[in-house]
PDB file of N, CA and C in Angstrom:
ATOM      1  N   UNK A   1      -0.948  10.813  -5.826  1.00  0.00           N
ATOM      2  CA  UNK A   1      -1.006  11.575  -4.602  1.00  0.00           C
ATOM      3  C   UNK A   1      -1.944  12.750  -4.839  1.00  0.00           C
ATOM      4  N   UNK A   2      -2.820  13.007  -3.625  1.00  0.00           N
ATOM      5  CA  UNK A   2      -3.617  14.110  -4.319  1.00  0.00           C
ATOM      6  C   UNK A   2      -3.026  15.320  -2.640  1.00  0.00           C
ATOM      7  N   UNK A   3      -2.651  16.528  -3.246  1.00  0.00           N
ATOM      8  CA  UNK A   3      -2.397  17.068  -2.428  1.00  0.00           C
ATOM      9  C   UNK A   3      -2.548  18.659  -3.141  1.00  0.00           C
ATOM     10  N   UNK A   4      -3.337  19.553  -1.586  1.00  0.00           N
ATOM     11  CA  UNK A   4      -3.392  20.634  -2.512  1.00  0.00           C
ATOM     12  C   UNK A   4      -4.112  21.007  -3.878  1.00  0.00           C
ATOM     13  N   UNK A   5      -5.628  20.363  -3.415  1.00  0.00           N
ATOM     14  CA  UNK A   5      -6.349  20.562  -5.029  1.00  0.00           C
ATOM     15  C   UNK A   5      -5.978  20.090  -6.049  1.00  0.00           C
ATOM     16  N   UNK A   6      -4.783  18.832  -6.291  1.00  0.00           N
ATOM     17  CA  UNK A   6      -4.182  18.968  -7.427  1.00  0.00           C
ATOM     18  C   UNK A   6      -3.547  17.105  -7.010  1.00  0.00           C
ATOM     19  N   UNK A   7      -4.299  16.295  -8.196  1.00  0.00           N
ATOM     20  CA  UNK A   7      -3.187  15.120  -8.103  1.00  0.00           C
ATOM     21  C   UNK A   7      -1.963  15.006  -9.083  1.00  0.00           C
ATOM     22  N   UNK A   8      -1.614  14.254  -8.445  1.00  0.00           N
ATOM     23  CA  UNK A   8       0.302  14.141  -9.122  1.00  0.00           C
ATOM     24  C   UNK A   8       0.732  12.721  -8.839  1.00  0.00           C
ATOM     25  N   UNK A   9       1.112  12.502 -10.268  1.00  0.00           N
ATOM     26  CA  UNK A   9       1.287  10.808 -10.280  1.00  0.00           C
ATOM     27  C   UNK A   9       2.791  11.030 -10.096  1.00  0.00           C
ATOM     28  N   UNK A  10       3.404   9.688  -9.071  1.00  0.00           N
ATOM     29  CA  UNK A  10       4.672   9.785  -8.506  1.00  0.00           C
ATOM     30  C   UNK A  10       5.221   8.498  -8.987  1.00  0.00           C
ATOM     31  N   UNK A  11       6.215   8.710  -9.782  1.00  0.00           N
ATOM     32  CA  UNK A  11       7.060   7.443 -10.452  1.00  0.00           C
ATOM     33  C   UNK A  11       8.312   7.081  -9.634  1.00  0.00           C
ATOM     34  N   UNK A  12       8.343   6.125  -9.282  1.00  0.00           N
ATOM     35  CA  UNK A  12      10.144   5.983  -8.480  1.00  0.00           C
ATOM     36  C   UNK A  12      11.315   5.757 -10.049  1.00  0.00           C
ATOM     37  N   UNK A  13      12.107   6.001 -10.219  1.00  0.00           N
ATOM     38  CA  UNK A  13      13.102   5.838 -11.082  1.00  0.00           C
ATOM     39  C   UNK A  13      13.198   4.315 -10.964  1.00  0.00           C
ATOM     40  N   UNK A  14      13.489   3.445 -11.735  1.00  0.00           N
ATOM     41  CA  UNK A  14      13.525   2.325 -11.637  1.00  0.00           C
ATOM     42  C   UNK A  14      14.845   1.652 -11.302  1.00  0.00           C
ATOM     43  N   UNK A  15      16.229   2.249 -11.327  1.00  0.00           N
ATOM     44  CA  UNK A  15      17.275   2.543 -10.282  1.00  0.00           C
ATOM     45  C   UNK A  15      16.884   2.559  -8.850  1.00  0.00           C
ATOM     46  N   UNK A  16      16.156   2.377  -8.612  1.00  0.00           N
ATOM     47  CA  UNK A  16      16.029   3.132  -6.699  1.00  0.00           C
ATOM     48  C   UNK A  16      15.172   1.724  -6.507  1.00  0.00           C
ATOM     49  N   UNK A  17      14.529   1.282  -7.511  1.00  0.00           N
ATOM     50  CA  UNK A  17      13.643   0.294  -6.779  1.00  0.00           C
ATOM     51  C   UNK A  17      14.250  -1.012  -6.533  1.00  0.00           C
ATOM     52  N   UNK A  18      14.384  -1.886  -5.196  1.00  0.00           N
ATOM     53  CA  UNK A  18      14.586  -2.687  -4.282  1.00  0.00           C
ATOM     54  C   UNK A  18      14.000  -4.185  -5.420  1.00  0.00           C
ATOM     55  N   UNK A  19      15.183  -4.096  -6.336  1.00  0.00           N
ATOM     56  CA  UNK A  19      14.693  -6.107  -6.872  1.00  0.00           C
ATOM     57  C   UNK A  19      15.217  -7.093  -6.446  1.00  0.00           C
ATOM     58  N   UNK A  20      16.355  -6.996  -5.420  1.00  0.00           N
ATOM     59  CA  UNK A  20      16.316  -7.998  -4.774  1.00  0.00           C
ATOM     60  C   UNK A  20      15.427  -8.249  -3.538  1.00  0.00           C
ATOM     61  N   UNK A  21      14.216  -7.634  -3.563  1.00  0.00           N
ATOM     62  CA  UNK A  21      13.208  -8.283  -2.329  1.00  0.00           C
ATOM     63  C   UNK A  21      12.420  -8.977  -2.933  1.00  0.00           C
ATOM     64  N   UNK A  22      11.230  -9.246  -2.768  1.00  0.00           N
ATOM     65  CA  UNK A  22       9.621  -9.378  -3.505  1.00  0.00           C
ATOM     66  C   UNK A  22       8.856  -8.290  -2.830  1.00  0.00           C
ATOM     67  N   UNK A  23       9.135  -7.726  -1.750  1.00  0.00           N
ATOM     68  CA  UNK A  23       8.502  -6.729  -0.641  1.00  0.00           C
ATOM     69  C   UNK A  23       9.101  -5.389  -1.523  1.00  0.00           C
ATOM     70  N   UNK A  24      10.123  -5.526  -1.748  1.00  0.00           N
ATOM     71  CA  UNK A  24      10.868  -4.072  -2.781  1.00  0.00           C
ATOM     72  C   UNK A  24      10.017  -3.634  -3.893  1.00  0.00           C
ATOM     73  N   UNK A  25       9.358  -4.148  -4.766  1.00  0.00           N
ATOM     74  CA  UNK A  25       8.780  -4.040  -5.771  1.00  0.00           C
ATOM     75  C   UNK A  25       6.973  -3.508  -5.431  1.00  0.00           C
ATOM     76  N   UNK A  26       6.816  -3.510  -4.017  1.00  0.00           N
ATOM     77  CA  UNK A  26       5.543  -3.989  -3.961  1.00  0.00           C
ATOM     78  C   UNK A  26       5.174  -2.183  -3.838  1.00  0.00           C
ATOM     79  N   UNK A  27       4.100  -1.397  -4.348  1.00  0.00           N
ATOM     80  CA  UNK A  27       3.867   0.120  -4.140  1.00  0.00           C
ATOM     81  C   UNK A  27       3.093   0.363  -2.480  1.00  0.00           C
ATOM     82  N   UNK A  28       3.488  -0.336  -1.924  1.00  0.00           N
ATOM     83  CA  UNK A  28       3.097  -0.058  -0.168  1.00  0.00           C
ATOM     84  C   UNK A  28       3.987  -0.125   0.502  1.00  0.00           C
ATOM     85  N   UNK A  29       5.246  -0.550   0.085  1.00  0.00           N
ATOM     86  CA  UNK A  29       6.529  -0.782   0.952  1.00  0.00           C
ATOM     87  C   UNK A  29       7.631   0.080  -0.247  1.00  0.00           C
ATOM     88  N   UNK A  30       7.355   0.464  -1.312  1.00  0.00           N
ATOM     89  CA  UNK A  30       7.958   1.970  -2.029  1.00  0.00           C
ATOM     90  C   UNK A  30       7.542   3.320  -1.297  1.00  0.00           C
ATOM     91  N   UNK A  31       6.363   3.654  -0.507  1.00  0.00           N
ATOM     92  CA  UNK A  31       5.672   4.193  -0.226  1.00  0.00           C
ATOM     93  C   UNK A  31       6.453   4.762   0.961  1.00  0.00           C
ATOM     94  N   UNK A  32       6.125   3.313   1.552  1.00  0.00           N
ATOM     95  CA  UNK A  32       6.479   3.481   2.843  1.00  0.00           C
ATOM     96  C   UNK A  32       8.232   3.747   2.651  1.00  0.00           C
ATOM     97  N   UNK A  33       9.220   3.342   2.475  1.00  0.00           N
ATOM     98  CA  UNK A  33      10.661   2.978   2.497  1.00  0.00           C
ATOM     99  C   UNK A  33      11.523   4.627   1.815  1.00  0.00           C
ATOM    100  N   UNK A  34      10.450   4.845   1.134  1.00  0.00           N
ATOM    101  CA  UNK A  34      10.934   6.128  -0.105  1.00  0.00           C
ATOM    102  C   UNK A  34      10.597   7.719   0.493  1.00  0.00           C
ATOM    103  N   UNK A  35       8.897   7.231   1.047  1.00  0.00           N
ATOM    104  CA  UNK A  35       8.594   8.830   1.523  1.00  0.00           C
ATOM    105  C   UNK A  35       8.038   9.061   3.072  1.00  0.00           C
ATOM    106  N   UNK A  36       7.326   8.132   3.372  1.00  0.00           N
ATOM    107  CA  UNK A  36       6.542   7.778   4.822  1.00  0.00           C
ATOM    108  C   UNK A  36       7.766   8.306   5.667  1.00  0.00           C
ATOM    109  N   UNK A  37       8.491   6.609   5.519  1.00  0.00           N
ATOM    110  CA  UNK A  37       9.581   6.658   6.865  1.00  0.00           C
ATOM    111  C   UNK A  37      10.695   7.790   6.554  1.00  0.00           C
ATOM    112  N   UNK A  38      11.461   8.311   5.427  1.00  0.00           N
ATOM    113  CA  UNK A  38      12.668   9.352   5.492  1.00  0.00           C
ATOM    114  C   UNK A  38      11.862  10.672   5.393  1.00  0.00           C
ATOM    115  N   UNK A  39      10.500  10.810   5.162  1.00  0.00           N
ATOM    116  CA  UNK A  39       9.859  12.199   5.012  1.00  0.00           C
ATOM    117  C   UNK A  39       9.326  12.785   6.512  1.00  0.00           C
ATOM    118  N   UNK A  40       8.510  11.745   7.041  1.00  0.00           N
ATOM    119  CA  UNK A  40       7.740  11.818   8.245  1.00  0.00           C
ATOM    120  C   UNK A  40       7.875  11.304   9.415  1.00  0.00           C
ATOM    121  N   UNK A  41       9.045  10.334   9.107  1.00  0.00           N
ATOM    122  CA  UNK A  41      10.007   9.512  10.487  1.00  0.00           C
ATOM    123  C   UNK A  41       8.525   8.649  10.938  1.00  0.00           C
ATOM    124  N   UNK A  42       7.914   7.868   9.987  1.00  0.00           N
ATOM    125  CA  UNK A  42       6.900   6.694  10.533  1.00  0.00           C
ATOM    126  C   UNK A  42       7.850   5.944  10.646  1.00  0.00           C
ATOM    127  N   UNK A  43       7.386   5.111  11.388  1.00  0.00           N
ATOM    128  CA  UNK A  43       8.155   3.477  11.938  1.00  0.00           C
ATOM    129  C   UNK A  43       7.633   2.940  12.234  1.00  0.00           C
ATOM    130  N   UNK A  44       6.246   2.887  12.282  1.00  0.00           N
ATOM    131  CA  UNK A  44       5.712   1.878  12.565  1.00  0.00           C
ATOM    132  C   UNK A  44       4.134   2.316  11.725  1.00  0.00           C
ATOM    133  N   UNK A  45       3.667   1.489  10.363  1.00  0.00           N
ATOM    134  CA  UNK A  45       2.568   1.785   9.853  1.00  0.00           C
ATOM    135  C   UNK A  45       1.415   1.246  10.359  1.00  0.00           C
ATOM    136  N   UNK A  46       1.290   0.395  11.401  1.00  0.00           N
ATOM    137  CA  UNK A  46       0.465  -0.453  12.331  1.00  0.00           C
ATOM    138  C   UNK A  46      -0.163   0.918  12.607  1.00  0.00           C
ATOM    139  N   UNK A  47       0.509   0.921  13.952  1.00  0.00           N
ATOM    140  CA  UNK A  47       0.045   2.615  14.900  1.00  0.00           C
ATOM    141  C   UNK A  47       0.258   4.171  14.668  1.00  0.00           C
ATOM    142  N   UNK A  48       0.991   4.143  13.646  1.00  0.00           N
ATOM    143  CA  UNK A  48       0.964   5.543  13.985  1.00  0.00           C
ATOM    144  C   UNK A  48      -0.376   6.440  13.550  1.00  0.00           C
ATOM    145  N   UNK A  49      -0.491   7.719  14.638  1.00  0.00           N
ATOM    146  CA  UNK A  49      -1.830   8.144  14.428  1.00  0.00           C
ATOM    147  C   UNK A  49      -1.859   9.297  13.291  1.00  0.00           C
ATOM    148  N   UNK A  50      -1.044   9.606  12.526  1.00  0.00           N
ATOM    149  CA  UNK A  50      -1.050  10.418  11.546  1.00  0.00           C
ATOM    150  C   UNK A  50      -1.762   9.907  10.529  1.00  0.00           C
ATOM    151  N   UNK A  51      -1.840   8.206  10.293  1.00  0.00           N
ATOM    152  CA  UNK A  51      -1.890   7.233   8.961  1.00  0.00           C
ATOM    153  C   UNK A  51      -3.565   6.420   9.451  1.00  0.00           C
ATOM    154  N   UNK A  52      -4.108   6.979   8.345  1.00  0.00           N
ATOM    155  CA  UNK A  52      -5.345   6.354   8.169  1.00  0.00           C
ATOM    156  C   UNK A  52      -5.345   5.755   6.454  1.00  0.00           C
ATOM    157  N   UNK A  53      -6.460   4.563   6.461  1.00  0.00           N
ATOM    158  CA  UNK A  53      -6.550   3.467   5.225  1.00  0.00           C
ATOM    159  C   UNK A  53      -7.989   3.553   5.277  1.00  0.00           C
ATOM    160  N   UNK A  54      -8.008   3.781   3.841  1.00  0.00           N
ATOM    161  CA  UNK A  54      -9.619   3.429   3.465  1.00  0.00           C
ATOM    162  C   UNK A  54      -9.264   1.714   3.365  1.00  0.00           C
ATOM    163  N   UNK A  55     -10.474   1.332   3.098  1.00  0.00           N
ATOM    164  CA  UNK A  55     -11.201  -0.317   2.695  1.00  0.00           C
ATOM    165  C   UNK A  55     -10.911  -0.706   1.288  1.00  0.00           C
ATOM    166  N   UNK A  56     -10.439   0.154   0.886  1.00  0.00           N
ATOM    167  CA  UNK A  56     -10.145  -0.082  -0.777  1.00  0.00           C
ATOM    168  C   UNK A  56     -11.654   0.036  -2.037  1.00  0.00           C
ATOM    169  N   UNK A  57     -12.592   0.373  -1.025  1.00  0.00           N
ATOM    170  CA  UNK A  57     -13.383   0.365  -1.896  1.00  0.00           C
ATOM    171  C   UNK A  57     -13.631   1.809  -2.427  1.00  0.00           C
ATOM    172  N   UNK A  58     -13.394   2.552  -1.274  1.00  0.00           N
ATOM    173  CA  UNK A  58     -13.607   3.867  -1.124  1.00  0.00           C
ATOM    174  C   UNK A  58     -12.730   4.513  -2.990  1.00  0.00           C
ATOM    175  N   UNK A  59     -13.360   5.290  -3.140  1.00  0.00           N
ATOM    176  CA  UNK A  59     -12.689   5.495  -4.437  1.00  0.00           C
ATOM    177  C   UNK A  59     -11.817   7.181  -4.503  1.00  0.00           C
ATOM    178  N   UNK A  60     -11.195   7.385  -5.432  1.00  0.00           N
ATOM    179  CA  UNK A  60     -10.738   9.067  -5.533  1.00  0.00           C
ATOM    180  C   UNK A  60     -11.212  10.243  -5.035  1.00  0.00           C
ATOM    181  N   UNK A  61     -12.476   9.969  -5.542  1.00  0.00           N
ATOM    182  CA  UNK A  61     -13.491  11.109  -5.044  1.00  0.00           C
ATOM    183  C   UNK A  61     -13.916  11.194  -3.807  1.00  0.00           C
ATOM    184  N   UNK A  62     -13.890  10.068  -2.518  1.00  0.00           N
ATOM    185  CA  UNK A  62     -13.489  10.408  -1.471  1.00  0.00           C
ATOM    186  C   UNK A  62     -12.577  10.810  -0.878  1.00  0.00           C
ATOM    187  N   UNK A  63     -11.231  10.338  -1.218  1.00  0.00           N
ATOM    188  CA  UNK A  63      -9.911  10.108  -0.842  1.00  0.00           C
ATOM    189  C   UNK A  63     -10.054  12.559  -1.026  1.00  0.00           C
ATOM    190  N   UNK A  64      -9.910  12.637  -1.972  1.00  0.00           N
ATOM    191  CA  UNK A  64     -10.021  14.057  -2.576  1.00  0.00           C
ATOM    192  C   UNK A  64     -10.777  14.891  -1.773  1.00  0.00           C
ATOM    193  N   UNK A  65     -11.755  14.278  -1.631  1.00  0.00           N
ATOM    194  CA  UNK A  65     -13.379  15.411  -0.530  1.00  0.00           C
ATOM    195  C   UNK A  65     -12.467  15.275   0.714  1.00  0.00           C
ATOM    196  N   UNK A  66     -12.303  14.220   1.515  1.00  0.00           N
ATOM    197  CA  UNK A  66     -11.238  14.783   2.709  1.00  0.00           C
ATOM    198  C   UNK A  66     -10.136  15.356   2.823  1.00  0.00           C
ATOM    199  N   UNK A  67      -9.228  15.561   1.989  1.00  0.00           N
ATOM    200  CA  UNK A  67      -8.610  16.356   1.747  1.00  0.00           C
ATOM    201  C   UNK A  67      -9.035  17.466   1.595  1.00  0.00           C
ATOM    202  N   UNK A  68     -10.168  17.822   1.047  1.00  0.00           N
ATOM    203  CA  UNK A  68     -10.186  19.043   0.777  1.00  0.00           C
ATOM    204  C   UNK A  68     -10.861  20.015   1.697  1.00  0.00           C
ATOM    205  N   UNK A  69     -11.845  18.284   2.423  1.00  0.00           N
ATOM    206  CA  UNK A  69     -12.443  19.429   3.842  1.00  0.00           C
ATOM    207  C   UNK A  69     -10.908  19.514   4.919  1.00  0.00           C
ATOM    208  N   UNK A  70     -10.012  19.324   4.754  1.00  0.00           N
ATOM    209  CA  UNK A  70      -9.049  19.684   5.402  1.00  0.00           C
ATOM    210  C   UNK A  70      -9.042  18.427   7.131  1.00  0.00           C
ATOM    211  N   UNK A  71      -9.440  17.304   6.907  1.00  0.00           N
ATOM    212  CA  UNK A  71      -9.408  16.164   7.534  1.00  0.00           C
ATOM    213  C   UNK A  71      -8.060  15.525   7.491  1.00  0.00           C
ATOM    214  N   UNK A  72      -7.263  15.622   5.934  1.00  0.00           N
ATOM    215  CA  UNK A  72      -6.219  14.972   6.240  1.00  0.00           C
ATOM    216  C   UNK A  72      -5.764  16.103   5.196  1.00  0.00           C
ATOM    217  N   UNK A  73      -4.042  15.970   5.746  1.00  0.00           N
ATOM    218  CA  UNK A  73      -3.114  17.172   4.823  1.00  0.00           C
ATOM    219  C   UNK A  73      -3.164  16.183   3.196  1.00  0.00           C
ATOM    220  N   UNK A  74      -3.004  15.494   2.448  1.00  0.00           N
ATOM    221  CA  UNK A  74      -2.605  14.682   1.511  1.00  0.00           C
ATOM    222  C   UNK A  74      -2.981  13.336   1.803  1.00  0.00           C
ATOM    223  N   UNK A  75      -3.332  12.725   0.455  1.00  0.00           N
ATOM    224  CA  UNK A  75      -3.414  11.040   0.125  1.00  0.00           C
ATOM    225  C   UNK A  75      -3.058  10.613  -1.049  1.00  0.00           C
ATOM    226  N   UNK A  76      -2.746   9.487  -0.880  1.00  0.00           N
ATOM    227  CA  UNK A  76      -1.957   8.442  -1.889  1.00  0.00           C
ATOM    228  C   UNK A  76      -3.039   7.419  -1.793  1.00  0.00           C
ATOM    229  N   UNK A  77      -3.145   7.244  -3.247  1.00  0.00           N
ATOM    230  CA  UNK A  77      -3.921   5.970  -3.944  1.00  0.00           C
ATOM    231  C   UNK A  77      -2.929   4.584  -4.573  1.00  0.00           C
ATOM    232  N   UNK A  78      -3.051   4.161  -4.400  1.00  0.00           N
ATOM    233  CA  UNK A  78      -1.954   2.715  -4.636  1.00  0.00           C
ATOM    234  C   UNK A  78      -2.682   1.517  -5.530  1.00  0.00           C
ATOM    235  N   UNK A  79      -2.105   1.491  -6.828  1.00  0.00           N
ATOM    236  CA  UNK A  79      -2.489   0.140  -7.772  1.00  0.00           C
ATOM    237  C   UNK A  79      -2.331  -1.199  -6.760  1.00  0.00           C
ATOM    238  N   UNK A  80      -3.631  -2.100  -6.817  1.00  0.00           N
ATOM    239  CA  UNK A  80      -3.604  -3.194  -5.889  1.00  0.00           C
ATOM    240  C   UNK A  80      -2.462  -4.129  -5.930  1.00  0.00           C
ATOM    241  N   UNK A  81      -2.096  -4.744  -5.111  1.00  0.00           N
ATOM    242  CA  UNK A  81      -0.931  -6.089  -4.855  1.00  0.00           C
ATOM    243  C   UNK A  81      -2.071  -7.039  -5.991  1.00  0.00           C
ATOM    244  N   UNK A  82      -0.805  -7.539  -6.965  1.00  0.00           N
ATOM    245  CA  UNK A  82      -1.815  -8.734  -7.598  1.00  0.00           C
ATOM    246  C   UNK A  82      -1.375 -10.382  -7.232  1.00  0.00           C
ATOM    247  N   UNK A  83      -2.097 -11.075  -7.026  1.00  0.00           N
ATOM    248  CA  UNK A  83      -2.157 -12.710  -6.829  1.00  0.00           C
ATOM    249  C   UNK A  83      -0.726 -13.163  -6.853  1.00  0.00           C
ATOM    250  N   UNK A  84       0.458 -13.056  -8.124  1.00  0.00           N
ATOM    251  CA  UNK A  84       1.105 -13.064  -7.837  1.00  0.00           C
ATOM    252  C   UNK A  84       2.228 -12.716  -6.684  1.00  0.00           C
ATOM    253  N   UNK A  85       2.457 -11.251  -6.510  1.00  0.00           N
ATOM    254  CA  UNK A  85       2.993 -10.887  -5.781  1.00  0.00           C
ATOM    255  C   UNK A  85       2.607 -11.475  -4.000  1.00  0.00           C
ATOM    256  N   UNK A  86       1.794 -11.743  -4.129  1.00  0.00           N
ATOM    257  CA  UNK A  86       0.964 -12.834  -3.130  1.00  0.00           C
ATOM    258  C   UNK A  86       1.963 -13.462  -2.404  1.00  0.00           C
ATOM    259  N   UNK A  87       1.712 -14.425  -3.409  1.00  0.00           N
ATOM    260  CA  UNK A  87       2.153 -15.957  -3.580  1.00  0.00           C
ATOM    261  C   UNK A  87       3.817 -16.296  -3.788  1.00  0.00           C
ATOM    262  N   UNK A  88       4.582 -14.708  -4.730  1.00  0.00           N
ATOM    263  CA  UNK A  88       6.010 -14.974  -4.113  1.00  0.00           C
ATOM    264  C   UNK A  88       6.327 -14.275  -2.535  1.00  0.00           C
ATOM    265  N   UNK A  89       5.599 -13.831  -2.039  1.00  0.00           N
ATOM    266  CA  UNK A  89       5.853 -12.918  -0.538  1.00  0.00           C
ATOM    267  C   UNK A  89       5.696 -14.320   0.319  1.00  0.00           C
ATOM    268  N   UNK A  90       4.607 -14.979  -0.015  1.00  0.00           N
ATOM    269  CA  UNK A  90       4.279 -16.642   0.830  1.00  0.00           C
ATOM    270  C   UNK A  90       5.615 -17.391   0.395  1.00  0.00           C
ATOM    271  N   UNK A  91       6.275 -17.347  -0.492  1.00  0.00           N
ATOM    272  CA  UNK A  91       6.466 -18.698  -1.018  1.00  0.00           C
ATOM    273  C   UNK A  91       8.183 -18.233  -0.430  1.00  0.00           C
ATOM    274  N   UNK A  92       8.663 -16.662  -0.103  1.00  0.00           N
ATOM    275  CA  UNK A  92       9.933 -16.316   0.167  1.00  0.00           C
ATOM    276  C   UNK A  92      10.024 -16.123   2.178  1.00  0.00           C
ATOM    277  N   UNK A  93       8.517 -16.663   2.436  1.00  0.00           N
ATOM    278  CA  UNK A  93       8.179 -16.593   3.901  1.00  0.00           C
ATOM    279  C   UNK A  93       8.155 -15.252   4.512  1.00  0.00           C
ATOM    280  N   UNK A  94       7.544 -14.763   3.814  1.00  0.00           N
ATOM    281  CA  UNK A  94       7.681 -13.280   4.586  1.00  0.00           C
ATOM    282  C   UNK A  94       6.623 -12.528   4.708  1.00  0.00           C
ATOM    283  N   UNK A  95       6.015 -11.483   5.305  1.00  0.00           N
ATOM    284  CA  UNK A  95       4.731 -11.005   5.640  1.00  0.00           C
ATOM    285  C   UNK A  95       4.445  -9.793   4.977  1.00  0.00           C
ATOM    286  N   UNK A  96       3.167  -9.684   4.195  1.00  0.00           N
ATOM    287  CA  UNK A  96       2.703  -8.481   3.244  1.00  0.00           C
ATOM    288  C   UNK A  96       2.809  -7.446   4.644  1.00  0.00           C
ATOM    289  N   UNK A  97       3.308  -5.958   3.877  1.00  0.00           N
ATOM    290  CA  UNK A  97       3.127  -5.098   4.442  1.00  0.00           C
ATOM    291  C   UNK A  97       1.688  -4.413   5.115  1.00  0.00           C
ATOM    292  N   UNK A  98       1.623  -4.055   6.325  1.00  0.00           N
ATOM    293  CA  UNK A  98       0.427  -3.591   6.973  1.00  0.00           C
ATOM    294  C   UNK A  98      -0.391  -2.925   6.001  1.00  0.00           C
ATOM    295  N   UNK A  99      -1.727  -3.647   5.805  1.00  0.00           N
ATOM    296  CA  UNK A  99      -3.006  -2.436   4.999  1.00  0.00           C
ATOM    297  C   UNK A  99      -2.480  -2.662   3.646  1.00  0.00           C
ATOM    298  N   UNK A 100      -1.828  -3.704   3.395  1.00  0.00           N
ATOM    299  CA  UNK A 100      -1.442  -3.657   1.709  1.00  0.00           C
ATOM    300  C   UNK A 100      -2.217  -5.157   1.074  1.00  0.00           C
ATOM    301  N   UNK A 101      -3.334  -5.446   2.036  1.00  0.00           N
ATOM    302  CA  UNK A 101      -4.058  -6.993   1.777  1.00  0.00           C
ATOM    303  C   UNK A 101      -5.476  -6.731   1.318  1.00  0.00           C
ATOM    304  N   UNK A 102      -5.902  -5.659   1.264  1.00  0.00           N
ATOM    305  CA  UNK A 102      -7.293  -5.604   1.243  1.00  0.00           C
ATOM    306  C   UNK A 102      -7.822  -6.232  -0.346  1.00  0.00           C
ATOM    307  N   UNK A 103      -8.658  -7.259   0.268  1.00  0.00           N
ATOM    308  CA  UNK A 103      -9.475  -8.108  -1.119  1.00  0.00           C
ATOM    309  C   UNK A 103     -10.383  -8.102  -0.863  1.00  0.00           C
ATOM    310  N   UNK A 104     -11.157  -7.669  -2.016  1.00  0.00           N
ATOM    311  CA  UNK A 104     -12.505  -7.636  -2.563  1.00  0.00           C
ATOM    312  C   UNK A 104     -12.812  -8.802  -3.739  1.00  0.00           C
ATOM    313  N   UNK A 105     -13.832  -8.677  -3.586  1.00  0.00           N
ATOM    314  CA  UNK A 105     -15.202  -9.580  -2.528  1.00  0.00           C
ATOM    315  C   UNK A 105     -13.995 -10.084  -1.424  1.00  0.00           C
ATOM    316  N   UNK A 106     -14.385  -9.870  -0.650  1.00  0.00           N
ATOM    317  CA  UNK A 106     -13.832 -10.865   0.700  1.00  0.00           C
ATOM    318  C   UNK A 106     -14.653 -12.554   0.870  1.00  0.00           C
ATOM    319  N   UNK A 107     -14.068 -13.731   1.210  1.00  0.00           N
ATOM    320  CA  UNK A 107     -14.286 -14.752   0.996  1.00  0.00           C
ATOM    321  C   UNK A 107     -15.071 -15.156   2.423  1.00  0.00           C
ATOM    322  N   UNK A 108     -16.247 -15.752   1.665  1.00  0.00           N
ATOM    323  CA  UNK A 108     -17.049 -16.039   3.074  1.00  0.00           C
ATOM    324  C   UNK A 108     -16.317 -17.001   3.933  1.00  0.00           C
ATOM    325  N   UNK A 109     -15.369 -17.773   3.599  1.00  0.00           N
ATOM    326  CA  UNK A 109     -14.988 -18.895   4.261  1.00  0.00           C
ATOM    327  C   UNK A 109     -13.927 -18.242   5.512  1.00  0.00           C
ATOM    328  N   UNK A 110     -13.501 -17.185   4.433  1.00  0.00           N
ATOM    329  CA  UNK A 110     -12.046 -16.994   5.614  1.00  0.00           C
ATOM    330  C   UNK A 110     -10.728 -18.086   5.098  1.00  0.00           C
ATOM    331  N   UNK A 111     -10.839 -18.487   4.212  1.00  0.00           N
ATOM    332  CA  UNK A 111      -9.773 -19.735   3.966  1.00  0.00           C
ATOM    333  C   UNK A 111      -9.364 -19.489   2.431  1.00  0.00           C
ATOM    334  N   UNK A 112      -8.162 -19.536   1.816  1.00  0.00           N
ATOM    335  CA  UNK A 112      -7.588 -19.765   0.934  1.00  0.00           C
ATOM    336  C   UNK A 112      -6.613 -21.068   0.658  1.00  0.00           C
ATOM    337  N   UNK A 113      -6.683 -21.673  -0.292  1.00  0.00           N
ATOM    338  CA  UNK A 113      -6.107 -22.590   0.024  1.00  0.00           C
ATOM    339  C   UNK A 113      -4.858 -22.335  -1.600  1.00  0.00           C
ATOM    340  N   UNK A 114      -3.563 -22.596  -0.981  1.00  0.00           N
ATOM    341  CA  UNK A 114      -2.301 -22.040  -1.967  1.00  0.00           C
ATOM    342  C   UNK A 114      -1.596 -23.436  -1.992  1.00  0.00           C
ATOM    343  N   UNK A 115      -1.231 -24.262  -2.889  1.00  0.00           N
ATOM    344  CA  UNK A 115      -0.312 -25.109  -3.422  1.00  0.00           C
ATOM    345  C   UNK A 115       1.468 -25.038  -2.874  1.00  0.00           C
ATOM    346  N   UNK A 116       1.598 -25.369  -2.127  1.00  0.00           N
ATOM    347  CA  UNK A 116       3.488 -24.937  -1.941  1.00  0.00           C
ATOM    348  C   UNK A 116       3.746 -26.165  -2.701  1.00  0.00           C
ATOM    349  N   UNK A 117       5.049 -25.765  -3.443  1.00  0.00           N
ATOM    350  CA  UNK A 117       5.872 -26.797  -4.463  1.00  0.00           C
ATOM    351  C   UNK A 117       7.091 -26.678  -3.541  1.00  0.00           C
ATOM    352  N   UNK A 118       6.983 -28.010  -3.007  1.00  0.00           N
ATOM    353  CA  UNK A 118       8.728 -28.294  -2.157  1.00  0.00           C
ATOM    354  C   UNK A 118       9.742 -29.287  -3.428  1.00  0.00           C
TER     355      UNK A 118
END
């Protein structure tokens, strides 16, 4: 989190974190579940107009310069969702959290193709 000239890495206790989901574990729905929604009363990360997302490419040193020109109060940087976590969110039928998909290189096709084992 960089807030106030100053970043600060934020650990959840590993008590608090949600292992019976696959969505529990994921750092966009800790985010959201832990500080967003009981800090700022979001409910909806789609629309609300407080919440802006870089592209993922954008790096620290932007995230930091707007903050500091006073554009946004604070930002949070988030380690990417990896392949796995993917593929058990598909495989338990359930939908990645809003803005928590961004992949680089993006695929010219538009198509992935995933194996289900019935």
């Amino acid at each position: 989190m960089y807030l106030e000239g100053r970043f600060f890495l934020l650990k959840l206790r590993d008590s608090e974190i949600d292992n019976s989901s696959v969505l529990g574990v994921l750092n966009t729905q800790i985010l959201y579940e832990q500080i967003l929604k009981p800090t700022f009363g979001i409910t909806n990360l789609r629309t609300d107009d407080r919440l802006n997302y870089s592209d993922g490419l954008s790096d620290l040193l932007v995230m930091q310069q707007l903050v500091d020109q006073g554009k946004y109060d604070f930002g949070f940087s988030m380690l990417p969702i990896n392949m796995c976590q993917i593929m058990d969110i598909a495989d338990a039928q359930l939908i990645m959290p809003p803005k928590s998909t961004f992949i680089a290189p993006k695929l010219y096709s538009g198509l992935v193709i995933y194996e289900f084992d019935n």
